[in-house]
Protein backbone atom coordinates (compact mmCIF):
# COMPACT_ATOMS: atom_id res chain seq x y z
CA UNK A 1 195.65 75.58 250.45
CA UNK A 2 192.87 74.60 253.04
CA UNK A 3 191.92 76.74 256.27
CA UNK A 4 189.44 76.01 258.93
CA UNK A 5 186.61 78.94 258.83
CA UNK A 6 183.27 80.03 259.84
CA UNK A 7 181.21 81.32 256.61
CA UNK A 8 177.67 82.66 255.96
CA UNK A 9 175.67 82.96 252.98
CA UNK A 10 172.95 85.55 252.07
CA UNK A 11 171.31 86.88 249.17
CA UNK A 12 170.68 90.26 248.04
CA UNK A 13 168.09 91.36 250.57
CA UNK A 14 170.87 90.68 253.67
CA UNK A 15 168.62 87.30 254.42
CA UNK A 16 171.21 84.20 255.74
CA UNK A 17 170.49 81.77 253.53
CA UNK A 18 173.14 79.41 255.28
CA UNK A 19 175.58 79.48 258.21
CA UNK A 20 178.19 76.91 258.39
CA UNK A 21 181.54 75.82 260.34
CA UNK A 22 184.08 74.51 258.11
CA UNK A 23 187.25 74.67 255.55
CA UNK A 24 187.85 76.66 252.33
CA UNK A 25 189.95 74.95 249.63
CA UNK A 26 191.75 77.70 247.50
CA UNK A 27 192.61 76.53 243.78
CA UNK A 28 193.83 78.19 240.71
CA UNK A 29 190.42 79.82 239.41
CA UNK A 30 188.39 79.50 242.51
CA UNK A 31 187.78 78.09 245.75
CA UNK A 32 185.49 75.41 247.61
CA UNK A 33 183.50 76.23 250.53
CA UNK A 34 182.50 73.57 253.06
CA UNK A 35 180.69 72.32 256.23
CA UNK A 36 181.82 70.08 258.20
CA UNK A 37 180.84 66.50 257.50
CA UNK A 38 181.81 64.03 254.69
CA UNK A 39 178.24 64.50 253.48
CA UNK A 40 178.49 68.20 253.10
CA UNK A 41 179.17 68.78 249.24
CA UNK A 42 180.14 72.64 249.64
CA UNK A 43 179.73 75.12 246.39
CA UNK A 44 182.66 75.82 244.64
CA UNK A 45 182.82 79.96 243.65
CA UNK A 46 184.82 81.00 240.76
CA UNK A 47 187.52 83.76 241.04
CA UNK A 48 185.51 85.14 237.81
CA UNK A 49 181.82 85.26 239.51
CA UNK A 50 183.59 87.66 242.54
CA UNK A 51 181.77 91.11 241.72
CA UNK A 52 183.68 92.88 244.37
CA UNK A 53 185.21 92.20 247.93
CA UNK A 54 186.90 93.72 251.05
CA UNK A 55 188.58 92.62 254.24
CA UNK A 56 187.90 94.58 257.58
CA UNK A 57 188.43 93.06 261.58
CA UNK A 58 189.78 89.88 260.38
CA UNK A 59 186.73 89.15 257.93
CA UNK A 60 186.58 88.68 254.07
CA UNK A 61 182.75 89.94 252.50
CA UNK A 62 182.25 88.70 248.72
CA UNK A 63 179.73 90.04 246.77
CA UNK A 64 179.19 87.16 243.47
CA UNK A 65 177.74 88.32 239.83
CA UNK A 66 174.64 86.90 240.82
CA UNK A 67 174.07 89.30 244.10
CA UNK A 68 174.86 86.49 246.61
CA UNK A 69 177.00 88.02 249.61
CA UNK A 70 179.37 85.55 251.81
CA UNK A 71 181.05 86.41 254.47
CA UNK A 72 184.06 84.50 255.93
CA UNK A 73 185.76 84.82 259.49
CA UNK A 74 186.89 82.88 262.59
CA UNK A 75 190.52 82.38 261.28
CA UNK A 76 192.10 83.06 264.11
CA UNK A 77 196.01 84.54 263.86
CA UNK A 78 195.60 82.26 260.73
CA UNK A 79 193.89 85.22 258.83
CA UNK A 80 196.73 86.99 257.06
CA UNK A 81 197.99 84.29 255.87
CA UNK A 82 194.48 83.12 254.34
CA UNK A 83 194.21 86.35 252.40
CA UNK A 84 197.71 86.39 251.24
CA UNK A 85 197.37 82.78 249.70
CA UNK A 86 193.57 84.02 248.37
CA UNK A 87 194.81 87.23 246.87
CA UNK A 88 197.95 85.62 245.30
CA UNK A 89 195.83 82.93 243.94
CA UNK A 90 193.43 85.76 242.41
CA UNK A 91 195.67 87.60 241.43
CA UNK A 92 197.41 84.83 239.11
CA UNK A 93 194.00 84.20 237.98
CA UNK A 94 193.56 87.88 236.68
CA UNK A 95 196.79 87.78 235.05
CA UNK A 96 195.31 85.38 232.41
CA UNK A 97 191.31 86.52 232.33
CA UNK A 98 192.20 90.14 231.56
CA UNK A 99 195.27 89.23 229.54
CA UNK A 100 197.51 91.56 231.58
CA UNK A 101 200.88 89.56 230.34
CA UNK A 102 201.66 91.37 227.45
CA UNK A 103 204.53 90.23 225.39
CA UNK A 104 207.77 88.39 226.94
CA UNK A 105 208.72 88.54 230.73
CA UNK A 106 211.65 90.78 231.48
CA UNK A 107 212.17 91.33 235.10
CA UNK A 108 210.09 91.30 238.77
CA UNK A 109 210.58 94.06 241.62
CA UNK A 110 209.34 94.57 244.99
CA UNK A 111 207.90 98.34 246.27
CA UNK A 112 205.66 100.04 247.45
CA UNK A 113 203.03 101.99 245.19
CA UNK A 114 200.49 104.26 245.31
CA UNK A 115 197.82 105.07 242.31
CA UNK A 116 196.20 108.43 241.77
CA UNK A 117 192.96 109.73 239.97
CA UNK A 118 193.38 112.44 237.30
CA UNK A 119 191.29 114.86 239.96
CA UNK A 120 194.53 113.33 242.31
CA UNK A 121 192.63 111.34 244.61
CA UNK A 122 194.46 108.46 246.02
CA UNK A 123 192.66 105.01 245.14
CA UNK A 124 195.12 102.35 246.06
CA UNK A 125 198.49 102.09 248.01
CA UNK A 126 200.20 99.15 249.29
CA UNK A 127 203.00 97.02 249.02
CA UNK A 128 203.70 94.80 245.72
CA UNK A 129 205.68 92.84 243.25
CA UNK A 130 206.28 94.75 240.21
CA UNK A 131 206.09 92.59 236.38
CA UNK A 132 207.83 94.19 233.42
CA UNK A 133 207.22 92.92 230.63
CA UNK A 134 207.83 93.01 226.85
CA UNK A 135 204.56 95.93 226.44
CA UNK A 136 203.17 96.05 230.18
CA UNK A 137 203.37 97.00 233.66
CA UNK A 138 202.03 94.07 236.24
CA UNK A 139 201.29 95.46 239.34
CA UNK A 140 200.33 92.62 242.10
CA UNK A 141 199.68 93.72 245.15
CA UNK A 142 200.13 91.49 248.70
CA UNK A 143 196.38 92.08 249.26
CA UNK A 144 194.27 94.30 246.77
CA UNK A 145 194.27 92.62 242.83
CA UNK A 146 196.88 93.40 240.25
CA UNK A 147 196.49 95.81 237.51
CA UNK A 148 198.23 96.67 234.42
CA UNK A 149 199.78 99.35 232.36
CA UNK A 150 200.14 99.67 229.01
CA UNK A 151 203.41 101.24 227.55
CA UNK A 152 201.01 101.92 224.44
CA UNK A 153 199.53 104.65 227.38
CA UNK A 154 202.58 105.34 229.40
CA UNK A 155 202.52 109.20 229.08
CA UNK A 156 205.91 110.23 230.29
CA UNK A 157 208.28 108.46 233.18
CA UNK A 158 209.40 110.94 236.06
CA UNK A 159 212.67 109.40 237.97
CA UNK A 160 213.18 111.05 241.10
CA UNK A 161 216.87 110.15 241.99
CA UNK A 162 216.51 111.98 245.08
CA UNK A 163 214.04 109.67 247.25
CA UNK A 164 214.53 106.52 244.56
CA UNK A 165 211.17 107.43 243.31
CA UNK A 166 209.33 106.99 240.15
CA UNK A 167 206.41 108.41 238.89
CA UNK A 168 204.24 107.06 235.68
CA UNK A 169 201.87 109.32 234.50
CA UNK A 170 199.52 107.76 232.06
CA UNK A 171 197.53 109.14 229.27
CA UNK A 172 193.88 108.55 230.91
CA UNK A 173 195.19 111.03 233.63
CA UNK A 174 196.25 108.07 236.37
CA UNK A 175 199.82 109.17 238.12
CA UNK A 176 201.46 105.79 239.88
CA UNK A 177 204.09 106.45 242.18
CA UNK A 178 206.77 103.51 242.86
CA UNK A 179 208.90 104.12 246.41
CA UNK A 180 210.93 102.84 248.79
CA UNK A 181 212.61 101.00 245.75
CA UNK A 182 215.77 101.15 247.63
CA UNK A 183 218.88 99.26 246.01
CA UNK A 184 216.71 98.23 243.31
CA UNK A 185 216.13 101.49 242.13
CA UNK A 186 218.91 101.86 239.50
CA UNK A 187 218.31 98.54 237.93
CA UNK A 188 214.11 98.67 237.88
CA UNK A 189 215.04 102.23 236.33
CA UNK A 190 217.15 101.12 233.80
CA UNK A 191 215.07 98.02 232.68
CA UNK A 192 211.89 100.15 232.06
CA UNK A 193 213.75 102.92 230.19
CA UNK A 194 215.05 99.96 227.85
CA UNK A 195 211.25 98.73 227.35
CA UNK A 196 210.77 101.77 225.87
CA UNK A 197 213.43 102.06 223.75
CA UNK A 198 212.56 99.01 222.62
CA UNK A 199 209.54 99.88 221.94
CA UNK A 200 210.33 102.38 219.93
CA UNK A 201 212.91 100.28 218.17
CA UNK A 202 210.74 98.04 216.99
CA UNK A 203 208.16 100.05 215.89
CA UNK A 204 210.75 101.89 213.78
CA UNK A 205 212.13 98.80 212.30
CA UNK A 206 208.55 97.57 211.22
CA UNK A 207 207.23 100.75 209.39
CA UNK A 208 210.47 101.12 207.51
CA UNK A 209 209.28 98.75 204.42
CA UNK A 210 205.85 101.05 204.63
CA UNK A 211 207.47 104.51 205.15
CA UNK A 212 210.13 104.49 203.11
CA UNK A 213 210.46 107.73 201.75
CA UNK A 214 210.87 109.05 205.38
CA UNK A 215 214.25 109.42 206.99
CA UNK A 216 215.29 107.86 210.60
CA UNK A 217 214.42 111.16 212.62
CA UNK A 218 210.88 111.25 211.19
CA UNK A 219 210.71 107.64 211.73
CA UNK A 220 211.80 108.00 215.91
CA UNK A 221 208.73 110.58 216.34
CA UNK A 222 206.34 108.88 214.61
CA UNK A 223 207.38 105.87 216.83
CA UNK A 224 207.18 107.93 220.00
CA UNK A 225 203.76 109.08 218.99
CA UNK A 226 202.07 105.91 217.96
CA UNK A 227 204.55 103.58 219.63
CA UNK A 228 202.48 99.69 219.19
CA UNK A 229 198.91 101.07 218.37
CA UNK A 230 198.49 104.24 219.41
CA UNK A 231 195.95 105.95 217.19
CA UNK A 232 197.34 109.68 216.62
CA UNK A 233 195.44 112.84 215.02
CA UNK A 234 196.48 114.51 211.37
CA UNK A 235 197.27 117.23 213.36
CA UNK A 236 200.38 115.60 215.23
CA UNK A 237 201.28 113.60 211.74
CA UNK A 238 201.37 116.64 209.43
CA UNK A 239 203.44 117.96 212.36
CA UNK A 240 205.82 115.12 212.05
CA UNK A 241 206.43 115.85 208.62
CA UNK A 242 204.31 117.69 206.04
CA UNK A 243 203.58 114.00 204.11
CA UNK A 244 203.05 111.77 206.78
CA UNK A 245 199.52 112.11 207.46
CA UNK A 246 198.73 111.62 203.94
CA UNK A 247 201.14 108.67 203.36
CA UNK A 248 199.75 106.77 206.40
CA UNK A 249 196.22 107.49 205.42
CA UNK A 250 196.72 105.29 202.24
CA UNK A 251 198.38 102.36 204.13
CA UNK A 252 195.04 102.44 206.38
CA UNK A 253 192.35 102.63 203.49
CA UNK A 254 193.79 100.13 201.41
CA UNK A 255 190.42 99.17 200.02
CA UNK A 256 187.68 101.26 198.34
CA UNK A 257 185.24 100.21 201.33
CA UNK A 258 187.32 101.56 203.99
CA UNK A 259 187.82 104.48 201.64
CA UNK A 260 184.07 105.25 201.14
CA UNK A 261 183.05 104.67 204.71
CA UNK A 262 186.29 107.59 205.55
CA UNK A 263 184.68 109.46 203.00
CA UNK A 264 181.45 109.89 204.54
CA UNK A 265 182.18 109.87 207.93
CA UNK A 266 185.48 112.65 207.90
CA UNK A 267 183.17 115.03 205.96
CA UNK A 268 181.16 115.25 209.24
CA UNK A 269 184.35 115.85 211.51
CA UNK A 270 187.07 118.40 212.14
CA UNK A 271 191.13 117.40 210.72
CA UNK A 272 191.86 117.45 214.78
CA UNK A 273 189.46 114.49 215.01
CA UNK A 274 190.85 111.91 212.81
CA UNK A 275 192.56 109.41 213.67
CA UNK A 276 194.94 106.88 211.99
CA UNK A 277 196.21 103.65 213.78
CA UNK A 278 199.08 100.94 212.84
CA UNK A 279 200.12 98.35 214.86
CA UNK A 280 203.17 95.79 214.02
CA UNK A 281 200.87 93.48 215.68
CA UNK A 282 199.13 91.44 213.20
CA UNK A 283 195.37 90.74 213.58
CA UNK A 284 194.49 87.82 216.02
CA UNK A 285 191.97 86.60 213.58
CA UNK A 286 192.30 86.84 209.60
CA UNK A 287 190.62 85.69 206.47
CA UNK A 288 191.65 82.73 205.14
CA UNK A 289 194.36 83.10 202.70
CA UNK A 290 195.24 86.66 204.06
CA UNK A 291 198.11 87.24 206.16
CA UNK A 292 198.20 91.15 207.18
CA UNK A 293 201.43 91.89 208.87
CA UNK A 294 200.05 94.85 210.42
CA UNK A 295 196.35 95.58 212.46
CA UNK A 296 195.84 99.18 210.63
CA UNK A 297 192.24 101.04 211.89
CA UNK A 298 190.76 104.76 212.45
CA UNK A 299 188.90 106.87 214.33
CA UNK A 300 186.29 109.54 213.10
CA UNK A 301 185.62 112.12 216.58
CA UNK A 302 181.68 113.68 215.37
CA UNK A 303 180.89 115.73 218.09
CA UNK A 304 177.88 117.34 216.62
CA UNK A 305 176.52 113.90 216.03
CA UNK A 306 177.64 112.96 219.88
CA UNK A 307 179.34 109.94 218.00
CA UNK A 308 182.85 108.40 217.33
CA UNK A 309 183.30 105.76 214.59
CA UNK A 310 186.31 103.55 215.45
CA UNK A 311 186.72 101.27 211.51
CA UNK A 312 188.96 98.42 211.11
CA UNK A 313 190.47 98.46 208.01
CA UNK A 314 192.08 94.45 207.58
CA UNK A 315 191.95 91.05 209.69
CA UNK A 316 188.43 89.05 210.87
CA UNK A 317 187.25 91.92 211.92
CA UNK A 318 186.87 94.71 209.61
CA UNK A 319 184.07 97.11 210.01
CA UNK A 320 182.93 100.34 210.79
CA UNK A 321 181.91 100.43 214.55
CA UNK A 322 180.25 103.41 216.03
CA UNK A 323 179.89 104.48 219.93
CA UNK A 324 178.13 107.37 221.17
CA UNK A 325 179.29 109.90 224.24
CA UNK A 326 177.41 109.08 227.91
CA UNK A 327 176.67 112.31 229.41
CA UNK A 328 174.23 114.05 231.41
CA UNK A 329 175.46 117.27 230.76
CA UNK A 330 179.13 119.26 229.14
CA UNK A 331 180.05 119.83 225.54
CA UNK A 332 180.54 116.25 223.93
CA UNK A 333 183.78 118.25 221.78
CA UNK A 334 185.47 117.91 225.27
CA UNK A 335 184.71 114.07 225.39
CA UNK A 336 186.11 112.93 222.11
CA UNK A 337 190.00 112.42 223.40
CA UNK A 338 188.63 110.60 226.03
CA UNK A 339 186.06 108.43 224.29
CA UNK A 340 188.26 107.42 221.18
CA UNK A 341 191.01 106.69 224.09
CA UNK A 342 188.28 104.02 225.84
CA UNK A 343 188.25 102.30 222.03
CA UNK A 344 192.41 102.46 221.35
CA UNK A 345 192.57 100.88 224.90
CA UNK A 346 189.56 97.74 224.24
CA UNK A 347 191.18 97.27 220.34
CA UNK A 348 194.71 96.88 221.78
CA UNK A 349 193.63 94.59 224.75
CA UNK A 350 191.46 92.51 222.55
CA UNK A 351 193.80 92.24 219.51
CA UNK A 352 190.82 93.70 217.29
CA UNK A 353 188.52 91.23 218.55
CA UNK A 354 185.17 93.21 218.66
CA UNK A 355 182.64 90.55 219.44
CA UNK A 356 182.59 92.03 222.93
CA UNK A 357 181.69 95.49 222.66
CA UNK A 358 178.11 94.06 220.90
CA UNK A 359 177.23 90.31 221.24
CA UNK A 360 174.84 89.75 224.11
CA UNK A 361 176.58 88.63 227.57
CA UNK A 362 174.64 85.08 227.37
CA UNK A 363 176.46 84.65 224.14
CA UNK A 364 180.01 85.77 225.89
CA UNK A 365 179.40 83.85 228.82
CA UNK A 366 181.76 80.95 227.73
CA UNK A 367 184.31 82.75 225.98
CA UNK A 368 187.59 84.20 226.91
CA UNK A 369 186.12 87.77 227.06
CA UNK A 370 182.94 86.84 229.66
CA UNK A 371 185.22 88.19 232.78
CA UNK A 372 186.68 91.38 230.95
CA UNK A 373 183.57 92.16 229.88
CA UNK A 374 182.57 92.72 234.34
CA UNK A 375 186.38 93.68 235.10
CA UNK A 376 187.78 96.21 232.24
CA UNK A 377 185.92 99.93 233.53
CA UNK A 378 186.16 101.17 229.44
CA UNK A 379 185.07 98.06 228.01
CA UNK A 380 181.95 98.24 229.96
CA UNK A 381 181.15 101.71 228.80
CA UNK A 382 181.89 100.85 225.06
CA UNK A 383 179.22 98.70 225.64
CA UNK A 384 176.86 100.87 227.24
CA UNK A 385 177.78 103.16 224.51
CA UNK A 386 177.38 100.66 221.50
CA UNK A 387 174.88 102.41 219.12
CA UNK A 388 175.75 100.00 215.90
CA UNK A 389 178.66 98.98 213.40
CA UNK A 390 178.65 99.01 209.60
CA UNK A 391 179.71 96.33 207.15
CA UNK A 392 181.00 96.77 203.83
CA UNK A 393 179.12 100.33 202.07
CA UNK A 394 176.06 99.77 200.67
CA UNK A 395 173.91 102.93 198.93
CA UNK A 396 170.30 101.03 199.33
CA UNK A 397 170.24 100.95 202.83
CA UNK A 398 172.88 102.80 204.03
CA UNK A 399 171.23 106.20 204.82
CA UNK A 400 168.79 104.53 206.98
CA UNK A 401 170.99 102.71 208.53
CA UNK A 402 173.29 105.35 209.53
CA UNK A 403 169.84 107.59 210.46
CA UNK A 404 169.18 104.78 212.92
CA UNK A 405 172.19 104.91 214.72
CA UNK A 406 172.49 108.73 214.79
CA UNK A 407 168.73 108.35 216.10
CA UNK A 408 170.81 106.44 219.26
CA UNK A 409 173.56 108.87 219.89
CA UNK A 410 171.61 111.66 220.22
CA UNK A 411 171.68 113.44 222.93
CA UNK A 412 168.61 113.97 225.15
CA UNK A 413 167.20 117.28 225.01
């Protein structure tokens, strides 16, 4: 896709650096900017090194990862179609850096949407395709980039039969609204009320070898609760069924380091904040010579400590890995949910990679992660709030260790 242009270049301190009359040649991952001339070599820009950008009058403004600002224009009635055919070709791009496609493809839909803050501010609206698949929601827009939902966070689904309306509210506090679905309606309804059930199918059919002293009923809730990694509280297990807390504690601290390092670090919490994970997802990367069927993890909430300890218990990765709470001011008991939500979301989107929340960004820079790592808001702030991670127990060094990292979490006074 090539269109004639006018562009400019500056860098951070609004100084043109370069003004040129030319074409832009819009690829898969990128595009190619270029004078006029056979001599005139161009740059080629990366979808990946676009920090932000905007459209206004008829002009696109780019801000890259390294603080350089372009500025393109002088389309002509040519423009819309330009930012169509950039934003689709971005958007396809996103799809695979923030590995949005999650599970098989079911179905595609066209609406509108609009997407809400938890204080119910509006933050984008427009018209788009809408992906279902297997475990996610795609959302593409025509001209803003796509986005997707979890159904490991889908909070509850609102169908408004009335105005063909429906309504996701999530568990970080987002509300998406889907309208003007028209005849589609019935159908797009039905398919995503079968994603769920199959979601909870199948996480019912995988935990019956593990949980079989529980009947089919207690089975259901647990699969509503944690549906395909979900961490949930004792509180909501026990509440389950009087057992199931205890039963599913074993299955995660299958090994006496896991069990020490639970040890130690639930003495310091509350029941309400402890956490126990399974996933019938499998580790992406495991020993060799171990094949765990399921990813199984926890999370310790230590408010007092203004800490959360996130441990995975089998796979490549297993570890103890401990964040602390950003805050300039509040109680950080009222920022645990919230916190230990930021790590379920990064574990489930990574597959229990965890290289990301600590390894430098100059070691990242050619891996899969590098464009997550600017694009995903909560794995940036598990990184911000990174204070350390513990391998297996060791009594020599452990209490300084673990006297360093408090040292990090604590809140300024």
């Amino acid at each position: 896709m090539i269109y004639n242009l006018k562009y400019k270049k500056l860098n951070q301190f609004q100084k043109v650096l370069l003004e040129k009359e030319g074409e832009i040649v819009i690829s898969k991952d990128g595009f190619q900017l270029k004078g006029k001339g056979a001599g005139d070599v161009g740059e080629t820009i990366s979808f990946a090194d676009i920090k932000e950008w905007k459209t206004k009058d008829e002009i696109l403004v780019f801000i890259t990862v390294s603080k350089e600002k372009f500025v393109l224009g002088n389309m002509g009635n040519l423009f819309n179609d330009f930012l169509r055919d950039f934003v689709k070709a971005r958007n396809e791009f996103l799809l695979k850096a923030l590995f949005m496609t999650d599970g098989e493809f079911v179905a595609e839909y066209e609406g509108d949407f609009e997407i809400f803050s938890k204080y119910e501010k509006s933050l984008s609206k427009g018209h788009s395709r809408i992906q279902l698949f297997e475990n996610s929601i795609i959302i593409v827009p025509e001209i803003r980039d796509a986005f997707s939902i979890s159904l490991n966070f889908l909070k509850r689904v609102d169908i408004d039969e009335e105005f063909y309306e429906i309504h996701l509210v999530l568990e970080q506090g987002f509300v998406i609204h889907f309208m003007k679905l028209g005849s589609i309606f019935e159908e797009f309804t039905e398919k995503l009320q079968m994603l769920q059930q199959q979601m909870y199918q199948h996480t019912v059919d995988s935990f019956k070898e593990i949980l079989l002293e529980f009947d089919s009923a207690t089975l259901i809730k647990f699969a509503y609760e944690m549906k395909r990694g979900k961490a949930v509280n004792t509180k909501k297990l026990k509440k389950i069924n009087e057992k199931l807390a205890d039963t599913v504690k074993e299955i995660v601290l299958h090994d006496d380091v896991s069990k020490r390092h639970f040890e130690y670090f639930s003495k310091m919490a509350n029941p309400d904040e402890i956490y126990f994970g399974i996933s019938p997802e499998p580790p992406k990367h495991q020993p060799r010579g171990q094949e765990n069927p399921y990813s199984t993890w926890y999370f310790v909430g230590i408010p007092d400590k203004n800490i959360v300890v996130a441990e995975i218990t089998n796979g490549g990765y297993k570890g103890a890995y401990l964040f602390r709470i950003i805050m300039e001011k509040g109680d950080p008991y009222e920022k645990i949910e919230e916190k230990l939500l930021e790590v379920n979301q990064a574990l489930l989107k990574l597959k229990f990679v965890t290289t990301p929340f600590y390894k430098d960004k100059r070691e990242l820079r050619r891996s899969a992660y590098r464009f997550a790592l600017r694009k995903l808001p909560y794995l940036r702030l598990l990184r911000r709030s990174y204070v350390g991670r513990l391998t297996p127990f060791n009594d020599i060094d452990w209490d300084k260790r673990m006297n360093d990292i408090l040292g990090k979490a604590k809140l300024p006074e």
